[in-house]
N, C-alpha and C. Protein backbone atom coordinates (compact mmCIF):
# COMPACT_ATOMS: atom_id res chain seq x y z
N UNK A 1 -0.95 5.85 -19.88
CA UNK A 1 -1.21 6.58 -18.64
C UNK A 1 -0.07 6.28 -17.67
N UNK A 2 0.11 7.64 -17.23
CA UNK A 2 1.07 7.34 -16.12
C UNK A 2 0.79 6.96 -14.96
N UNK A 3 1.86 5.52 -13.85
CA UNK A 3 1.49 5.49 -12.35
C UNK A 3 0.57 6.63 -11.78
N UNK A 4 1.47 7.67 -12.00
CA UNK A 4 0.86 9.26 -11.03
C UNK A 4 -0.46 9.33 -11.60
N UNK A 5 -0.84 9.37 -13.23
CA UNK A 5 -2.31 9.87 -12.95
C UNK A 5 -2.87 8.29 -12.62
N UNK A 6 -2.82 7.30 -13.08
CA UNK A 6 -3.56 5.94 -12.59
C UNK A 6 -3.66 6.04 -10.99
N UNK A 7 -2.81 6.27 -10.31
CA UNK A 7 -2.80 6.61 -8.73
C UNK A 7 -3.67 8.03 -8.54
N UNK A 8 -3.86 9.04 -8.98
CA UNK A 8 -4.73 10.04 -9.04
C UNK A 8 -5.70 9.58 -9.27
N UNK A 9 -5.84 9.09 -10.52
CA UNK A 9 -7.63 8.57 -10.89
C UNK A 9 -8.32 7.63 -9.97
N UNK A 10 -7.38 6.53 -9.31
CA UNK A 10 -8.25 5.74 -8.23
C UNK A 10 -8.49 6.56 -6.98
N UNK A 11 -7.21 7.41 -6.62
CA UNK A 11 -7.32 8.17 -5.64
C UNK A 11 -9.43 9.42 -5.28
N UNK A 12 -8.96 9.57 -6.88
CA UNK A 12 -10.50 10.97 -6.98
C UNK A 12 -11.30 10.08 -6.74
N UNK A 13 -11.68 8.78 -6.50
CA UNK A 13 -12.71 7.28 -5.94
C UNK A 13 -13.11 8.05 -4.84
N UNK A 14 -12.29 8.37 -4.25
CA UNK A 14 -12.65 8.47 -2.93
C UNK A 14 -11.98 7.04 -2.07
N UNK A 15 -12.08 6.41 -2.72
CA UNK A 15 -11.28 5.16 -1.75
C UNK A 15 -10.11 4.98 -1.28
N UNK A 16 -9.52 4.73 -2.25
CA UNK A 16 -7.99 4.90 -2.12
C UNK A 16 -7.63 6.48 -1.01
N UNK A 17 -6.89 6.43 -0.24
CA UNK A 17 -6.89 7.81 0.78
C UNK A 17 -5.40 8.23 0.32
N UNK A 18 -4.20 7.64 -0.04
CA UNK A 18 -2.46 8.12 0.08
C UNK A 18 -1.64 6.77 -0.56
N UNK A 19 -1.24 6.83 -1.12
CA UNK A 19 -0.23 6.22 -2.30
C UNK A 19 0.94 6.18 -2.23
N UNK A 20 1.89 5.28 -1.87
CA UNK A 20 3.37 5.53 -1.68
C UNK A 20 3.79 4.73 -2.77
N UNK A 21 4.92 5.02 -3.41
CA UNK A 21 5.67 3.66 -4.52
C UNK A 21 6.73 3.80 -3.65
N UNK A 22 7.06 2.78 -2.98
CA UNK A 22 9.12 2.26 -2.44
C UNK A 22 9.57 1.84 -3.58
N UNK A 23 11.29 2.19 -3.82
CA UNK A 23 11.77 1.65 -4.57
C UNK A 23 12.43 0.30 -3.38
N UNK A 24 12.99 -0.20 -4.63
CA UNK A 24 13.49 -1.88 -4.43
C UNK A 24 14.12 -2.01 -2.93
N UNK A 25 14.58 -0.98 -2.35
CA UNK A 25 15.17 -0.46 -0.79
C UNK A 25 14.45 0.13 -0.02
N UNK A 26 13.37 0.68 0.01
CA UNK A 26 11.95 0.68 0.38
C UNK A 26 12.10 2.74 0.39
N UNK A 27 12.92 3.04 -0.22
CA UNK A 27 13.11 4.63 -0.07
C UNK A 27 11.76 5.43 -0.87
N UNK A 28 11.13 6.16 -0.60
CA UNK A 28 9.76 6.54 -1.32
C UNK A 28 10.34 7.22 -2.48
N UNK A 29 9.72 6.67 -3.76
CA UNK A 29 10.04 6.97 -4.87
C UNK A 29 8.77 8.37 -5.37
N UNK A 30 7.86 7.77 -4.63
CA UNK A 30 6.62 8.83 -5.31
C UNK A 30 5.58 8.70 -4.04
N UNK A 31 4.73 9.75 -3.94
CA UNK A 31 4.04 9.81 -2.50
C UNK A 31 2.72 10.90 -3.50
N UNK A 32 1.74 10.47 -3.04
CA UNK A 32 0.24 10.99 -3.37
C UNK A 32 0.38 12.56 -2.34
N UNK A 33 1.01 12.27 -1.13
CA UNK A 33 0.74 12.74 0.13
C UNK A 33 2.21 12.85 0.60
N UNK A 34 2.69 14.06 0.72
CA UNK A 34 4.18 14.36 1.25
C UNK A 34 4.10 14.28 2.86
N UNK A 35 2.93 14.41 3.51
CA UNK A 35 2.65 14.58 4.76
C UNK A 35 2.55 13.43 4.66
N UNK A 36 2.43 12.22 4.48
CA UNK A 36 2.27 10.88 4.80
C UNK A 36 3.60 10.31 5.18
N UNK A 37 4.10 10.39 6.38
CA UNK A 37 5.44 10.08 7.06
C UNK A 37 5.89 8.14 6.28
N UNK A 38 5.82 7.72 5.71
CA UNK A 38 6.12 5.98 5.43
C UNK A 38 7.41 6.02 5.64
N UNK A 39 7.53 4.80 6.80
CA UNK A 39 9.27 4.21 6.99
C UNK A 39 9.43 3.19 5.96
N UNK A 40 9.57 2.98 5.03
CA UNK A 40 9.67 2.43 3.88
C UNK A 40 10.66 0.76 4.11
N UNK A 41 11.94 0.93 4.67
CA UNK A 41 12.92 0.22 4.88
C UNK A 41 11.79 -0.33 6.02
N UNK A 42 11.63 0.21 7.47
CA UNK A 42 11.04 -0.96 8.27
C UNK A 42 9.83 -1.59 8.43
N UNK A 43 9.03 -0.78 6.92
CA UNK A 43 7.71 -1.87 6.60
C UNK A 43 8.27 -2.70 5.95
N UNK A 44 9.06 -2.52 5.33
CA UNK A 44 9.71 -4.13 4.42
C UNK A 44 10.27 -4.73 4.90
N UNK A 45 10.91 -4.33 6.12
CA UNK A 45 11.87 -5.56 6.61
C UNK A 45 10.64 -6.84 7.83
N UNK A 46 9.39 -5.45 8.25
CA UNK A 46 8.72 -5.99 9.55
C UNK A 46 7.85 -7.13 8.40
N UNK A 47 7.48 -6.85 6.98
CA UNK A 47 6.61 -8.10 6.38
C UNK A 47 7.85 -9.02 5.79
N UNK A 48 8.85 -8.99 5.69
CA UNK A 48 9.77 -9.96 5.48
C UNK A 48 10.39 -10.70 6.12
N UNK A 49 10.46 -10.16 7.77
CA UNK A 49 10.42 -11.28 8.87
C UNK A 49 8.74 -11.69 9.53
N UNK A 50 7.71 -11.62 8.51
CA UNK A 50 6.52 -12.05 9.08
C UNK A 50 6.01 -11.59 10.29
N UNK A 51 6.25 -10.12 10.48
CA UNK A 51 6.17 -9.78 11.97
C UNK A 51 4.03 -10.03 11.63
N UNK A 52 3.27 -9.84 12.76
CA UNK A 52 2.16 -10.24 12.95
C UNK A 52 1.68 -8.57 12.64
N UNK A 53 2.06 -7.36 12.54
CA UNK A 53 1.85 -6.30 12.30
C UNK A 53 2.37 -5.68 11.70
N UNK A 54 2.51 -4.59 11.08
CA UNK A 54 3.70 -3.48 10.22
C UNK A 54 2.74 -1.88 11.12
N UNK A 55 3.84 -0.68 11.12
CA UNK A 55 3.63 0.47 11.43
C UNK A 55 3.70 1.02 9.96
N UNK A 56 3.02 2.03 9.81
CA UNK A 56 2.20 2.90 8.62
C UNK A 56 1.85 4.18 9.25
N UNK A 57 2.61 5.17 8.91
CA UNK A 57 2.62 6.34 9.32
C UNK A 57 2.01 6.53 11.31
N UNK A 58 2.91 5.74 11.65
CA UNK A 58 2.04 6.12 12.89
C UNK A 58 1.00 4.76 13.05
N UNK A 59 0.30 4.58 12.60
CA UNK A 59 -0.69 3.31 12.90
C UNK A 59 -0.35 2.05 12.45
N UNK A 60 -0.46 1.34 13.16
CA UNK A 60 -0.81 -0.35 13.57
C UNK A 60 -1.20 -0.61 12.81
N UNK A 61 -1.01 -1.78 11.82
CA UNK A 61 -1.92 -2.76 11.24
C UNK A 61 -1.69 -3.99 10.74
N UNK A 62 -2.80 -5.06 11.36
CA UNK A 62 -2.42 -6.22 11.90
C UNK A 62 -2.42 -7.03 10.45
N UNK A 63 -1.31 -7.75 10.26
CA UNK A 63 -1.16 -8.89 8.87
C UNK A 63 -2.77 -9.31 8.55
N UNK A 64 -3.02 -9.21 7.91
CA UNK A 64 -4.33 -9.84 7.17
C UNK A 64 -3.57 -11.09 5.85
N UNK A 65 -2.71 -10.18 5.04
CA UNK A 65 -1.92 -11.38 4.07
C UNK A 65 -0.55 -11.05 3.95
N UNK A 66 0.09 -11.52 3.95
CA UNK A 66 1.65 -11.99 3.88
C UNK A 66 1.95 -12.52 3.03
N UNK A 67 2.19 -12.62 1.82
CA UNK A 67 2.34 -13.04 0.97
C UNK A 67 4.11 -12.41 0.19
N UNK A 68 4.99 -12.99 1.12
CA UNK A 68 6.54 -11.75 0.69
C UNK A 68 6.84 -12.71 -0.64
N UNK A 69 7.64 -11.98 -1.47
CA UNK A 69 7.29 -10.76 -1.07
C UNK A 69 6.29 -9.87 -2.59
N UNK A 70 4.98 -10.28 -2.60
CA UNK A 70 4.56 -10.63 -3.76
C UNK A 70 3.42 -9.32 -3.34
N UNK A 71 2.43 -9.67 -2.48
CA UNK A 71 1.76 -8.57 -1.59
C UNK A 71 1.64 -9.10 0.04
N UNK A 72 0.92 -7.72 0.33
CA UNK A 72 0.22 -7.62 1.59
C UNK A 72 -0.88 -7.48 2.12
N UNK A 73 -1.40 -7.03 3.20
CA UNK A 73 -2.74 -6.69 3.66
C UNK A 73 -2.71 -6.61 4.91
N UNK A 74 -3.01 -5.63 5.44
CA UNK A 74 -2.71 -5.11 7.04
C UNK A 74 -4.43 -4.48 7.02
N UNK A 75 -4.92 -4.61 8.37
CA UNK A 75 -6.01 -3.69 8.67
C UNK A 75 -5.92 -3.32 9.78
N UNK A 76 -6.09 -1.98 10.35
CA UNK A 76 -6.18 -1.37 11.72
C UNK A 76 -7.23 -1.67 12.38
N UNK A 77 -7.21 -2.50 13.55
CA UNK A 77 -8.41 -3.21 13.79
C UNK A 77 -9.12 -2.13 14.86
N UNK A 78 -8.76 -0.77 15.22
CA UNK A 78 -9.54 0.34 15.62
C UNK A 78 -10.11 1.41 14.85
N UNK A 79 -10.42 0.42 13.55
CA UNK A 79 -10.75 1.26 12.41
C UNK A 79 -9.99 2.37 11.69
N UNK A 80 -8.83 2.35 11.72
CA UNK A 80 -7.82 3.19 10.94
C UNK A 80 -7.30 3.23 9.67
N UNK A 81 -8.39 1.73 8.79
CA UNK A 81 -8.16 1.25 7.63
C UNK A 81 -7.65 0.70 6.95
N UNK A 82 -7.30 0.26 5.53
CA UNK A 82 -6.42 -1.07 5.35
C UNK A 82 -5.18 -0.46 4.63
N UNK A 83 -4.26 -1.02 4.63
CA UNK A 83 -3.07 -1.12 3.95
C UNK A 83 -2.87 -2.34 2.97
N UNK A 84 -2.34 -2.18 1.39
CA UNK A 84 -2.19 -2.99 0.82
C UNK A 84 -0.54 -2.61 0.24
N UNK A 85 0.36 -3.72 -0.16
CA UNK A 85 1.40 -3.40 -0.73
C UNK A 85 1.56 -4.58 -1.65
N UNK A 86 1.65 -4.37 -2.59
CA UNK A 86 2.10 -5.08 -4.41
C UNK A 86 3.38 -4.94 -4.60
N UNK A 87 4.19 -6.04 -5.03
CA UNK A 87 5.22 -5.58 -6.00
C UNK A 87 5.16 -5.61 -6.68
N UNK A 88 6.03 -4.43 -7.52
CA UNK A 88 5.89 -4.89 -9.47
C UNK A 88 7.03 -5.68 -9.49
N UNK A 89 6.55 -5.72 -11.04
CA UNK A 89 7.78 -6.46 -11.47
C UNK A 89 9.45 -5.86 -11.64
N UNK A 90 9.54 -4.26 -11.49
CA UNK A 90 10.99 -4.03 -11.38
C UNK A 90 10.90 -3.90 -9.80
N UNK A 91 10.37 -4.47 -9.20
CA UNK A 91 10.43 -5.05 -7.67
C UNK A 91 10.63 -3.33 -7.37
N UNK A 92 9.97 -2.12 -7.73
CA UNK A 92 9.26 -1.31 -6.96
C UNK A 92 7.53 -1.49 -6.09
N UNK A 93 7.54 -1.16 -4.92
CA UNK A 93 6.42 -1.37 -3.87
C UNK A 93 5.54 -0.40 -3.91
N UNK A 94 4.12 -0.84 -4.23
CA UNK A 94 3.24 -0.07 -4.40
C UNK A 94 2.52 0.11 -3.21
N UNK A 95 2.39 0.91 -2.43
CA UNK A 95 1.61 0.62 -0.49
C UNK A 95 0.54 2.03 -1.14
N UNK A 96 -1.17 1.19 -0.86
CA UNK A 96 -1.90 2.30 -0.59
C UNK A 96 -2.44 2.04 0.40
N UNK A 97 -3.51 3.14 1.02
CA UNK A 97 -4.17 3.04 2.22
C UNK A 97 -5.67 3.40 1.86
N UNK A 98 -6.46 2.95 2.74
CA UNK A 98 -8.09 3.37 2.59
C UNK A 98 -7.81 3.54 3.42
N UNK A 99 -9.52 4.17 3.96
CA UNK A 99 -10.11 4.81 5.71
C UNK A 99 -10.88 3.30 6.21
N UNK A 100 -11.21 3.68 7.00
CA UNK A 100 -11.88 2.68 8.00
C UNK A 100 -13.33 2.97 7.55
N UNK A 101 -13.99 3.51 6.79
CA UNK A 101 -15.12 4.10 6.23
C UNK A 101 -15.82 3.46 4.91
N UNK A 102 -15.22 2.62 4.47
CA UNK A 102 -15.43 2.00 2.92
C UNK A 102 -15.61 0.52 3.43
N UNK A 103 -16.84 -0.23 2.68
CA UNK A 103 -16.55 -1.56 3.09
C UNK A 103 -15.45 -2.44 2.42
N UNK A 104 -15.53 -3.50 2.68
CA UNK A 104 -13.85 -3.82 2.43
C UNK A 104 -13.79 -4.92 0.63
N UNK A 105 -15.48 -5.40 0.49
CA UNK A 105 -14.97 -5.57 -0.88
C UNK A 105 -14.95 -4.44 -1.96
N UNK A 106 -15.35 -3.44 -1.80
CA UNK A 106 -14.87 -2.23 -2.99
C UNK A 106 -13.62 -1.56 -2.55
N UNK A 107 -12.94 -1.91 -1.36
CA UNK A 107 -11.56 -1.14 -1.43
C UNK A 107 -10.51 -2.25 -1.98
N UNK A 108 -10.94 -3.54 -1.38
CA UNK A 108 -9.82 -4.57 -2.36
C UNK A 108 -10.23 -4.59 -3.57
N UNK A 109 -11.26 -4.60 -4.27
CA UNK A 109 -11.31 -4.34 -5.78
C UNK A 109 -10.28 -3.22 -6.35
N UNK A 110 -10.49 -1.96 -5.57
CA UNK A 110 -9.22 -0.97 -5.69
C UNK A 110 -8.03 -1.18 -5.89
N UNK A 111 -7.99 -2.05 -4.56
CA UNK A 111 -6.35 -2.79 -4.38
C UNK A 111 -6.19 -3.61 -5.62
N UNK A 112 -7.02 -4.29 -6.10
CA UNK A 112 -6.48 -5.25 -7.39
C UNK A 112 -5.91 -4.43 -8.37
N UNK A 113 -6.93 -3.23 -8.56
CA UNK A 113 -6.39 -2.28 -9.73
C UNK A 113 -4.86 -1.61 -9.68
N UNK A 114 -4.61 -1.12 -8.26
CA UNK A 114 -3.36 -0.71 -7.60
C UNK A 114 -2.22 -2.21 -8.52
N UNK A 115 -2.48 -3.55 -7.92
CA UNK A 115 -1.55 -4.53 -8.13
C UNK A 115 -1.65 -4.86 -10.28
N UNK A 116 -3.03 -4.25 -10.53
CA UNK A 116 -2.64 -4.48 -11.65
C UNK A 116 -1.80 -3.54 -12.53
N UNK A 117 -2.11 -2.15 -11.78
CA UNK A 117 -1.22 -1.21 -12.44
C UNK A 117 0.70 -1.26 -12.46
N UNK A 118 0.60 -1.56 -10.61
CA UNK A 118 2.01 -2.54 -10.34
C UNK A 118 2.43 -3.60 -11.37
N UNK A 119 1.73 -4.38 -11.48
CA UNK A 119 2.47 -5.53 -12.43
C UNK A 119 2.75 -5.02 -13.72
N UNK A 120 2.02 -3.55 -14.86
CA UNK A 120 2.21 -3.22 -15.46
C UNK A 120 3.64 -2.31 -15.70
N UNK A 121 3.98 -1.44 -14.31
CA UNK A 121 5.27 -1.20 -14.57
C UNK A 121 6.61 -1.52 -14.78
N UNK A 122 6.96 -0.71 -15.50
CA UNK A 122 8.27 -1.46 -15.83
C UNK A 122 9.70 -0.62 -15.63
């Protein structure tokens, strides 16, 4: 199975909301959502100097995990939902987003699947 449909199939969940892969320079390699504006370069640079937040199309969301540069976890604390970002192993960035609508252990279960599909690419 390919990223695209594995990112489709979690996507039809309903959970998962928009899917970006950055390559290794944070340039969007693949997007669920073309309307999903991602600055790619200054979410990677804002979790690689540990900033306390990253911007995501427009919205705020405050570090939950920091972990550079391995993953992440941002949540919009006005309910705008979470952000997760994985690296794989050819150090392409996997960033998805949920809504503010899902509770938060079935969207990180999601997110694991996202990081396990990440660690699978090659």
């Amino acid at each position: 199975m390919s990223y695209q449909e594995f990112m489709n199939n979690l996507m039809s969940t309903g959970i998962i909301g928009a899917v970006t892969i950055l390559d290794p320079n944070g340039a969007v390699y693949w997007t669920s959502n073309p309307d999903w504006a991602v600055d790619g370069p200054a979410i990677l640079n804002a979790w690689a100097n540990r900033e306390p937040s990253i911007m995501v199309a427009g919205t705020k969301f405050s570090t939950i995990v920091a972990d550079h540069p391995d993953n992440f976890v941002g949540r919009n604390l006005a309910g705008g939902g979470t952000v997760v970002i994985c690296k794989s192993p050819n150090n392409y960035y996997f960033l998805t987003w949920t809504s503010g609508d899902s509770g938060l252990d079935p969207r990180m279960q999601i997110h694991v699947e996202v990081a396990r599909m990440a660690a699978l690419s090659k």
